[in-house]
Protein backbone atom coordinates (compact mmCIF):
# COMPACT_ATOMS: atom_id res chain seq x y z
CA UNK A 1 109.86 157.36 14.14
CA UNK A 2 112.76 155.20 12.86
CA UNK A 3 114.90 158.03 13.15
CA UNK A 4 114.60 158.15 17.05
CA UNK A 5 117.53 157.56 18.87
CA UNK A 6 117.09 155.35 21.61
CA UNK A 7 120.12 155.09 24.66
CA UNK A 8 120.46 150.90 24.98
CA UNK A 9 123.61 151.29 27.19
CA UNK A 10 121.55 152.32 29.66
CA UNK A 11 119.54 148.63 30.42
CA UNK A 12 121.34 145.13 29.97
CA UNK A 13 121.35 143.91 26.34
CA UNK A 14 123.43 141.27 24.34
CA UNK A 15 124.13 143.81 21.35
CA UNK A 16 125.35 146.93 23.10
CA UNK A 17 126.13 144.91 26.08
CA UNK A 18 129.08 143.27 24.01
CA UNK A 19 131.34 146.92 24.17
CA UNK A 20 130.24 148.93 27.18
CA UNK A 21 132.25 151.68 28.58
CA UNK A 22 133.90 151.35 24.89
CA UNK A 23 133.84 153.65 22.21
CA UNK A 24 132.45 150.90 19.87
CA UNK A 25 129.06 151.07 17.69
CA UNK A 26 127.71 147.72 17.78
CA UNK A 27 126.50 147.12 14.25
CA UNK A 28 126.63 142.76 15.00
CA UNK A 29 123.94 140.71 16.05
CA UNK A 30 120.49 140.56 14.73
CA UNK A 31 118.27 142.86 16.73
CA UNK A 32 117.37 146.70 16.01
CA UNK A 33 117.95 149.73 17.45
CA UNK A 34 114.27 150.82 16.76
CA UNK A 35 111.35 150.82 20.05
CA UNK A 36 108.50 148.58 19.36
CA UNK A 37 105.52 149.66 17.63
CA UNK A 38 103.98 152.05 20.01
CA UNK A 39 100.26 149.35 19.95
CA UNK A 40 102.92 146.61 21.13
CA UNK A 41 104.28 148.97 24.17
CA UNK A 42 100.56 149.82 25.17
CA UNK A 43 99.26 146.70 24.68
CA UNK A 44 102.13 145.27 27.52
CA UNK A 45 101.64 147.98 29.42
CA UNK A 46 98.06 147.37 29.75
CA UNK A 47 98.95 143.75 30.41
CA UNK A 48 101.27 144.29 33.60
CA UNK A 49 98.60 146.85 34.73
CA UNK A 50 96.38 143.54 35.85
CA UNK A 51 99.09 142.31 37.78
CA UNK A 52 98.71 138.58 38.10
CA UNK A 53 101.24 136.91 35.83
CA UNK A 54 100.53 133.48 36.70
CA UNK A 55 100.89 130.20 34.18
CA UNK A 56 99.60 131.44 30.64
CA UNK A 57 98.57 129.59 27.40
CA UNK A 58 98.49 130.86 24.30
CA UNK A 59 94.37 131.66 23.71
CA UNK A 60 92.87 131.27 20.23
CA UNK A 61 92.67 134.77 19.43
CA UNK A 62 96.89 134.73 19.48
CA UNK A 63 96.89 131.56 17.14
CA UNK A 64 94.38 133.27 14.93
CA UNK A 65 96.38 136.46 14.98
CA UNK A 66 98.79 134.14 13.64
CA UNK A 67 96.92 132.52 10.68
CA UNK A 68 95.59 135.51 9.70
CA UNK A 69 99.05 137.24 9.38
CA UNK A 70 100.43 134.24 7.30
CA UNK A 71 97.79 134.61 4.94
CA UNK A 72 98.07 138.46 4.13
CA UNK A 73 101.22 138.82 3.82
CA UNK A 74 102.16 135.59 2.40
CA UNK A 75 98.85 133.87 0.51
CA UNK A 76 99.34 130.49 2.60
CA UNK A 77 96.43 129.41 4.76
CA UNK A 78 97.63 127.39 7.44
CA UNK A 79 95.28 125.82 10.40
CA UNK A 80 95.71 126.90 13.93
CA UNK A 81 96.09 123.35 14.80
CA UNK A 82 99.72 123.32 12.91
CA UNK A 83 101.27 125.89 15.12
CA UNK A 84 103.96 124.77 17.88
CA UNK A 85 105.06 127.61 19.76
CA UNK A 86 108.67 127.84 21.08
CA UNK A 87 110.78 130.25 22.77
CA UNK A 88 112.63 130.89 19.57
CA UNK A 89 114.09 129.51 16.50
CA UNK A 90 117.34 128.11 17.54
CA UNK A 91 115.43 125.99 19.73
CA UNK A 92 112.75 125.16 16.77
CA UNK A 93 116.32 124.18 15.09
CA UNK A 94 117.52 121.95 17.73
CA UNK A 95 114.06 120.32 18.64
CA UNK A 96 114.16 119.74 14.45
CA UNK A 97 117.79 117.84 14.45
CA UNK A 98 116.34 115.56 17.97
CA UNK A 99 112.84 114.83 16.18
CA UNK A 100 114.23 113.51 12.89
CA UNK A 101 116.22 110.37 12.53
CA UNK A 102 118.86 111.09 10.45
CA UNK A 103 122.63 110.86 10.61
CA UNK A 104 123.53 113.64 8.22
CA UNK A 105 122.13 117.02 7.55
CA UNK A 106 122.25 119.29 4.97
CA UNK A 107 122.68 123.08 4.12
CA UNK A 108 124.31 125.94 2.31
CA UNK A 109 127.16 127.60 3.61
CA UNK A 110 127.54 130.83 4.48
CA UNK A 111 125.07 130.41 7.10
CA UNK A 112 123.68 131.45 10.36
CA UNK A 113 125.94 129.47 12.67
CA UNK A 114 123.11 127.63 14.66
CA UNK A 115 122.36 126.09 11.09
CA UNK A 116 125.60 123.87 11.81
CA UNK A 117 125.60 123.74 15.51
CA UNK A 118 122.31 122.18 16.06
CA UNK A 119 123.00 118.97 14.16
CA UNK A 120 125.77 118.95 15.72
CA UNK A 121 124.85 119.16 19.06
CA UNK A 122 122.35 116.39 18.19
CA UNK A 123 125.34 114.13 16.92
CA UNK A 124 124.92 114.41 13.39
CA UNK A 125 127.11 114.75 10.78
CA UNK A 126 126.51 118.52 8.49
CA UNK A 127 126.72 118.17 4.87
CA UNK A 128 127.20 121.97 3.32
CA UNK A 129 127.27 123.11 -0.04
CA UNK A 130 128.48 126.69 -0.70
CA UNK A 131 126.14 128.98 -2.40
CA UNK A 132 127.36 130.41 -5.91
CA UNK A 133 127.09 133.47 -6.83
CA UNK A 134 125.19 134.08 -10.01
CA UNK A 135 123.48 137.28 -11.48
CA UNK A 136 125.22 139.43 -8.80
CA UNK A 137 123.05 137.47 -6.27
CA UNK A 138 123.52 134.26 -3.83
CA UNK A 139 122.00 130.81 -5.56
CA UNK A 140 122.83 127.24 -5.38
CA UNK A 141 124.29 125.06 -7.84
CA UNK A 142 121.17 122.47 -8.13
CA UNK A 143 123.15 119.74 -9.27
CA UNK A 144 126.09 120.23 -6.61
CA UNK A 145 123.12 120.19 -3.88
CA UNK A 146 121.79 116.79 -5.09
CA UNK A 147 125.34 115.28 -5.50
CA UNK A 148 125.99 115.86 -2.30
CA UNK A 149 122.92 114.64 -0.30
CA UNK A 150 124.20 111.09 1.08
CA UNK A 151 122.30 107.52 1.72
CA UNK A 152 122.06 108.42 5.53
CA UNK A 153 120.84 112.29 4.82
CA UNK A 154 116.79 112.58 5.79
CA UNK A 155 116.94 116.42 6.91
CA UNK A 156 117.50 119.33 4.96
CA UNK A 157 117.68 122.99 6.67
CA UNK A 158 117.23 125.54 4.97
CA UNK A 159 117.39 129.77 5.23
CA UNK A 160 115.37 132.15 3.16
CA UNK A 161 115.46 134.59 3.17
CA UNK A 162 118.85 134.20 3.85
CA UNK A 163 121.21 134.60 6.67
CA UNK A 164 123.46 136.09 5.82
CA UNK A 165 123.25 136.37 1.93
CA UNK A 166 120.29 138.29 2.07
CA UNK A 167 118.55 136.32 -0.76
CA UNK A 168 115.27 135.35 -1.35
CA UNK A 169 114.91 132.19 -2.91
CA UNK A 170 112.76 132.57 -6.74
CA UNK A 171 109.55 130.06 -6.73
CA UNK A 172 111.29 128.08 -9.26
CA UNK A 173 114.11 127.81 -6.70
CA UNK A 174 112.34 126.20 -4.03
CA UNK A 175 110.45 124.36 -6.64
CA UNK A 176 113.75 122.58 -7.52
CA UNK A 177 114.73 122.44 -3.75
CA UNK A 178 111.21 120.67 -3.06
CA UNK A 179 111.42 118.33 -6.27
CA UNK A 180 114.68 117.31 -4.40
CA UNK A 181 113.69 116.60 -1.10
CA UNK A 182 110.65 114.89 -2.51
CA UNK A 183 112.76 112.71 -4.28
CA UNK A 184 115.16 111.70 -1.56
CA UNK A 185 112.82 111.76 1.22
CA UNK A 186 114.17 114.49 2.94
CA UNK A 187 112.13 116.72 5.70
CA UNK A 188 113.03 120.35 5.11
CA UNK A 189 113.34 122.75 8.30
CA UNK A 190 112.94 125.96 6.59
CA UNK A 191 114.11 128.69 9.03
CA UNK A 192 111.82 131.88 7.66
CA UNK A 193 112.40 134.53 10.44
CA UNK A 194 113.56 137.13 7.88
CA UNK A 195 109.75 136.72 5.55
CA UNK A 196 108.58 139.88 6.71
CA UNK A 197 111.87 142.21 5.87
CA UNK A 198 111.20 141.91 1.93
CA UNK A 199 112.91 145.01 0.83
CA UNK A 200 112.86 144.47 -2.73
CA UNK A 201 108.95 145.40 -3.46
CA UNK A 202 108.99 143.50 -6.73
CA UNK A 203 109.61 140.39 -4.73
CA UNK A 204 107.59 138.28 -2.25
CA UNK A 205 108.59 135.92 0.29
CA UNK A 206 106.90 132.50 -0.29
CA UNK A 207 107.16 129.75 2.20
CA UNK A 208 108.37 126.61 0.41
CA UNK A 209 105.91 125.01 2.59
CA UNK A 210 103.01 126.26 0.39
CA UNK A 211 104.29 125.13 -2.66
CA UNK A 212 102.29 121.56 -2.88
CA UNK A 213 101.27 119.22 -1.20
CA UNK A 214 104.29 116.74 -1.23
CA UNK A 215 106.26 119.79 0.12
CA UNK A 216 103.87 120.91 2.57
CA UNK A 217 103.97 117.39 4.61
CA UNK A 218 107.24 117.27 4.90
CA UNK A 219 108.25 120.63 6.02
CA UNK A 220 108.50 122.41 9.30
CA UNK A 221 108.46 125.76 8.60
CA UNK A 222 110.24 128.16 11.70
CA UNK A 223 108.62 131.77 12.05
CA UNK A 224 108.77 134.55 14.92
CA UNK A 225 107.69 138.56 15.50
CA UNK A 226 111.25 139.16 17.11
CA UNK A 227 113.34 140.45 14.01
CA UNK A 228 110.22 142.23 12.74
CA UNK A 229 109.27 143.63 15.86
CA UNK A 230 112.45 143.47 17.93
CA UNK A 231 110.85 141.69 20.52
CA UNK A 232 113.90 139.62 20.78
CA UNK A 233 113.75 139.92 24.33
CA UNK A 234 110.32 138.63 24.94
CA UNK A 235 110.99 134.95 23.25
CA UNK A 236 108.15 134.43 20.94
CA UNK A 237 108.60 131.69 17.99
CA UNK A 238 106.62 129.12 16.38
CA UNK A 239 106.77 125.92 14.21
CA UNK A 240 103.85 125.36 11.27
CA UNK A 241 103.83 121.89 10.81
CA UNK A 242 100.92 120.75 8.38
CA UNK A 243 101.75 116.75 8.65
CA UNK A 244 100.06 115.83 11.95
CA UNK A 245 102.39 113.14 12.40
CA UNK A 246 105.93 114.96 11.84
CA UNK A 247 104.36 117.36 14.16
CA UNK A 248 103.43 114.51 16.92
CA UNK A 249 107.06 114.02 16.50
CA UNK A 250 108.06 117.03 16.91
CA UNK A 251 105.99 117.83 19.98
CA UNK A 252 107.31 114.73 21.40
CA UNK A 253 110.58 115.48 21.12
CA UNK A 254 110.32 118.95 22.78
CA UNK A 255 108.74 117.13 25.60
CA UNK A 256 109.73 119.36 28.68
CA UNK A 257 112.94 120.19 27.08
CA UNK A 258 111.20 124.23 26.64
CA UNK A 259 109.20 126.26 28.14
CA UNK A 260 106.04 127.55 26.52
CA UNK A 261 106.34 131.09 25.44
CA UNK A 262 105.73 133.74 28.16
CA UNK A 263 102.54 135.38 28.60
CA UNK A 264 103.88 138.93 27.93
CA UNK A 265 105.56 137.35 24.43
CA UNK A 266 101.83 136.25 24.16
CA UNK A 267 100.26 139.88 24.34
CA UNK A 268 103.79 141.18 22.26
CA UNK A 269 102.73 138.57 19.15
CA UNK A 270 99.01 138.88 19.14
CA UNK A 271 98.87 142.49 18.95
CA UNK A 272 102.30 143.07 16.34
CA UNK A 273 100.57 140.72 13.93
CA UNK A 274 96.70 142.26 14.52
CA UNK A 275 97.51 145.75 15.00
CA UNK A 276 100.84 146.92 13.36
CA UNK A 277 100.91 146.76 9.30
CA UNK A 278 101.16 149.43 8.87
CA UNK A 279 103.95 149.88 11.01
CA UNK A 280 105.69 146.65 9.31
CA UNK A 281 105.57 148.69 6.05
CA UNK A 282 106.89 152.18 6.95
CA UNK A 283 110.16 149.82 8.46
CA UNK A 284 110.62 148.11 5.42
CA UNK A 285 110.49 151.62 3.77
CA UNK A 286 113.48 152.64 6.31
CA UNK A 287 115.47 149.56 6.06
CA UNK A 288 115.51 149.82 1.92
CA UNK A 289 116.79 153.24 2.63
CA UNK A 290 119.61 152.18 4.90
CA UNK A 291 120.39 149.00 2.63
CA UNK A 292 121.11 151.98 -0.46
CA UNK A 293 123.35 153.67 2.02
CA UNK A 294 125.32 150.36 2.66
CA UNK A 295 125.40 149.85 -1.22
CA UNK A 296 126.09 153.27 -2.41
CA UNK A 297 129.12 153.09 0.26
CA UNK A 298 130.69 149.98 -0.56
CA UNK A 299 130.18 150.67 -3.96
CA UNK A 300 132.34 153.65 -3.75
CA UNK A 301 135.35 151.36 -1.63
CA UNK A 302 136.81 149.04 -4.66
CA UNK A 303 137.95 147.31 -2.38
CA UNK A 304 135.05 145.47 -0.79
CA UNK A 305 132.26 143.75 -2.43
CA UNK A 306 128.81 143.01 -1.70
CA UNK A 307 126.08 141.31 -3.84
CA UNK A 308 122.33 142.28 -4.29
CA UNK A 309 120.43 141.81 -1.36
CA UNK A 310 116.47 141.38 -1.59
CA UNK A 311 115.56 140.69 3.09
CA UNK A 312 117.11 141.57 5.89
CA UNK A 313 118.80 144.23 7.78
CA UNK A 314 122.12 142.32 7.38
CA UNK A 315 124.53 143.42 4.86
CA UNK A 316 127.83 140.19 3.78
CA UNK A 317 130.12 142.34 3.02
CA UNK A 318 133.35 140.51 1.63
CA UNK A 319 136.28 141.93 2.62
CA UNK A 320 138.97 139.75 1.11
CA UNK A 321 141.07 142.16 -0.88
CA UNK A 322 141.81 143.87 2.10
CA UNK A 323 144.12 140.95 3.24
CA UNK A 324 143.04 141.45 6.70
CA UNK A 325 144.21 138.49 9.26
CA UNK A 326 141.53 139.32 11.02
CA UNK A 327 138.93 141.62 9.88
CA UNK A 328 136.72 141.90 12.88
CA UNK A 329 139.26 142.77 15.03
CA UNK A 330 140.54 145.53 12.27
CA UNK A 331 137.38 147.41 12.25
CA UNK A 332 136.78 146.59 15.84
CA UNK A 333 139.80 148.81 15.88
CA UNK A 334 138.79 151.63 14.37
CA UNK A 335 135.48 151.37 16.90
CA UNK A 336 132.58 149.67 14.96
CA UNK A 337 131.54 146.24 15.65
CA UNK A 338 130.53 143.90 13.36
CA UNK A 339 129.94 139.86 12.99
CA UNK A 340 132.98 137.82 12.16
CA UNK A 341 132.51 136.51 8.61
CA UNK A 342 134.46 132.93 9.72
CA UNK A 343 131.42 132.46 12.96
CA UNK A 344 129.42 131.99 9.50
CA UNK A 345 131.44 130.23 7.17
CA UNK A 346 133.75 132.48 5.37
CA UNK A 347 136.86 134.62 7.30
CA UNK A 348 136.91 136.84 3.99
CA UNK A 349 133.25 138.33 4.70
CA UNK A 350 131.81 140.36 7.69
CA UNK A 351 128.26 140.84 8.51
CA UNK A 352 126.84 144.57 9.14
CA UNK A 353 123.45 145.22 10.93
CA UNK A 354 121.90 148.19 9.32
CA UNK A 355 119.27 148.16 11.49
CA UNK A 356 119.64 151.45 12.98
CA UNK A 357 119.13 155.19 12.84
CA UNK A 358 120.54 157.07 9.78
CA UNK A 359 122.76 159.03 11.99
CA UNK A 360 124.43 155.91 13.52
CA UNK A 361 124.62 154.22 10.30
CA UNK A 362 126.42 156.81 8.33
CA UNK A 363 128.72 157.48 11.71
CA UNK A 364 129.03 153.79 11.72
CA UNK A 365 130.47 153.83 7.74
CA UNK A 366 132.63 156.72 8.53
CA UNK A 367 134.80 154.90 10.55
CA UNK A 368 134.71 151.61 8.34
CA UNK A 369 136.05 154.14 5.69
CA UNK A 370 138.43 155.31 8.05
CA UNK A 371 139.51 151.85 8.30
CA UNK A 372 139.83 151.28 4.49
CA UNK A 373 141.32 154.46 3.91
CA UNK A 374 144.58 153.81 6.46
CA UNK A 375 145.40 150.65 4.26
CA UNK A 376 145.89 152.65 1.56
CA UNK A 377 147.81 155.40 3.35
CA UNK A 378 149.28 154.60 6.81
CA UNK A 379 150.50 156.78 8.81
């Protein structure tokens, strides 16, 4: 089903939206090209079939939906109670920076770009410390992160699995990253979008909210269906915040500034996370299957580089001995369009969305190879 291939120039969208009329595959931001699992589409379709879509809460069989999901697939067993729901994570983010009352922030760098923008936005000063690599894979440096957390720093954000590394942080990892915040009395905002695209099936995600009890009062941990399910569109997100005063702060702080999630977002999320397992596994399946393509290819191109990757659809590709001034507009050249490494952190990298059909994938390679190969011999 994966396989499909579905025409998205031919409806408004932000992904293919970006190069229309241009000869450009759009291999950039985080959405797939894959439909919705087929209970999601009938279960909407059912839902505008009644025809009144007046003001809609969120009942307690699409909260339940929601603890019971949580607890499958990741062991934790949250309360219904602890769910906030919010039109999406960079909003969770922003709402996060507002709520606390800090004056710096910290995080690891490369990251999603919102990661830096929302504490920003909220006046506060961004403290980043660059992940290492280490066993062919993106850590931290444990003693650089505590170094550099400062006497005004109360708020640490955090990615995992990562965007974009594509890591997924080791129990004794977030152990140390808990033991720290513990320590300096920091609340962690642990964006956790990516949990459900493990593709390494020796690994599982675990939310470093669930690792204690000191951990799990101070964290707010930021989940959605969207990547899973690209139901991007439909703007369904949550917070799980145990501590029911840091999440009387947090609801206090989002005030009016949302809106409460839409009621078809409601019928999207209830039914992806009762109905579609099975579904969710047969994608990972795919995605591991385009991920080896991405490897096998760049590790055939000596010239670019990319590390193991464990989540995600997104491949950080670092292109630095290609001495490109600008590689986004190289390969945007050639007619494939990918995220600009420096939008994250680092001008030497780019960011590939594998998230599509075989046949677009390996069409989308060709021409990165094509690319590559007119370095070597121009014309």
């Amino acid at each position: 089903m994966f396989n499909e291939t579905v025409d998205r120039t031919v409806v408004e969208g932000e992904k293919w939206g970006r190069y229309k009329g241009q000869d450009v595959i759009p291999m950039w931001v985080a959405d797939t090209d894959f439909k919705a699992p087929k209970s999601v589409i009938d279960a909407l379709q059912k839902r505008v079939e009644h025809g009144v879509f007046g003001y809609t809460d969120v009942d307690k069989e699409t909260n339940q939906a929601v603890v019971d999901f949580i607890k499958r697939h990741y062991n934790w067993q949250i309360e219904s109670s602890w769910i906030v729901w919010l039109p999406g994570v960079v909003s969770g983010m922003n709402i996060t920076c507002r709520a606390i009352d800090t004056q710096d922030v910290i995080t690891t760098t490369p990251i999603y770009p919102h990661f830096i923008k929302a504490p920003k936005d909220a006046n506060q000063n961004v403290i980043t410390v660059p992940l290492k690599e280490k066993n062919n894979r993106w850590t931290v440096d444990f003693e650089e992160f505590e170094e550099a957390i400062s006497s005004t720093c109360r708020l640490f954000m955090l990615c995992n699995p990562h965007n974009p590394g594509g890591t997924v942080f080791t129990k004794d990892e977030l152990k140390k990253f808990a033991d720290i915040c513990v320590k300096h009395d920091l609340i962690v905002c642990s964006d956790e979008i990516h949990a459900d695209l493990i593709l390494n099936k020796n690994i599982k995600h675990i939310p470093i909210a669930s690792l204690n009890s000191d951990i799990l009062k101070r964290t707010i941990t930021l989940l959605a269906p969207s990547k899973t399910y690209n139901i991007a569109g439909l703007q369904s997100s949550y917070a799980v915040i145990p501590d029911v005063n840091l999440r009387k702060q947090f609801k206090k702080t989002l005030g009016s500034l949302t809106s409460q999630i839409n009621l078809l977002a409601i019928t999207a999320t209830k039914t992806a996370y009762s109905e579609c397992d099975e579904w969710l596994y047969e994608l990972r399946k795919y995605l591991k299957e385009n991920l080896d393509i991405v490897k096998d290819f760049v590790k055939n191109e000596p010239k670019i580089k990319m590390l193991d990757q464990d989540a995600t659809y997104l491949a950080w590709i670092d292109v630095s001995e290609l001495k490109l001034n600008n590689p986004y507009e190289y390969f945007l050249s050639y007619g494939i369009g990918v995220s600009e490494g420096d939008r994250f952190g680092d001008k030497n990298f780019v960011r590939l969305n594998f998230g599509t059909t075989k046949s677009l994938l390996k069409e989308g390679l060709k021409r990165v190879k094509k690319a590559i190969d007119f370095l070597h011999n121009p014309l």
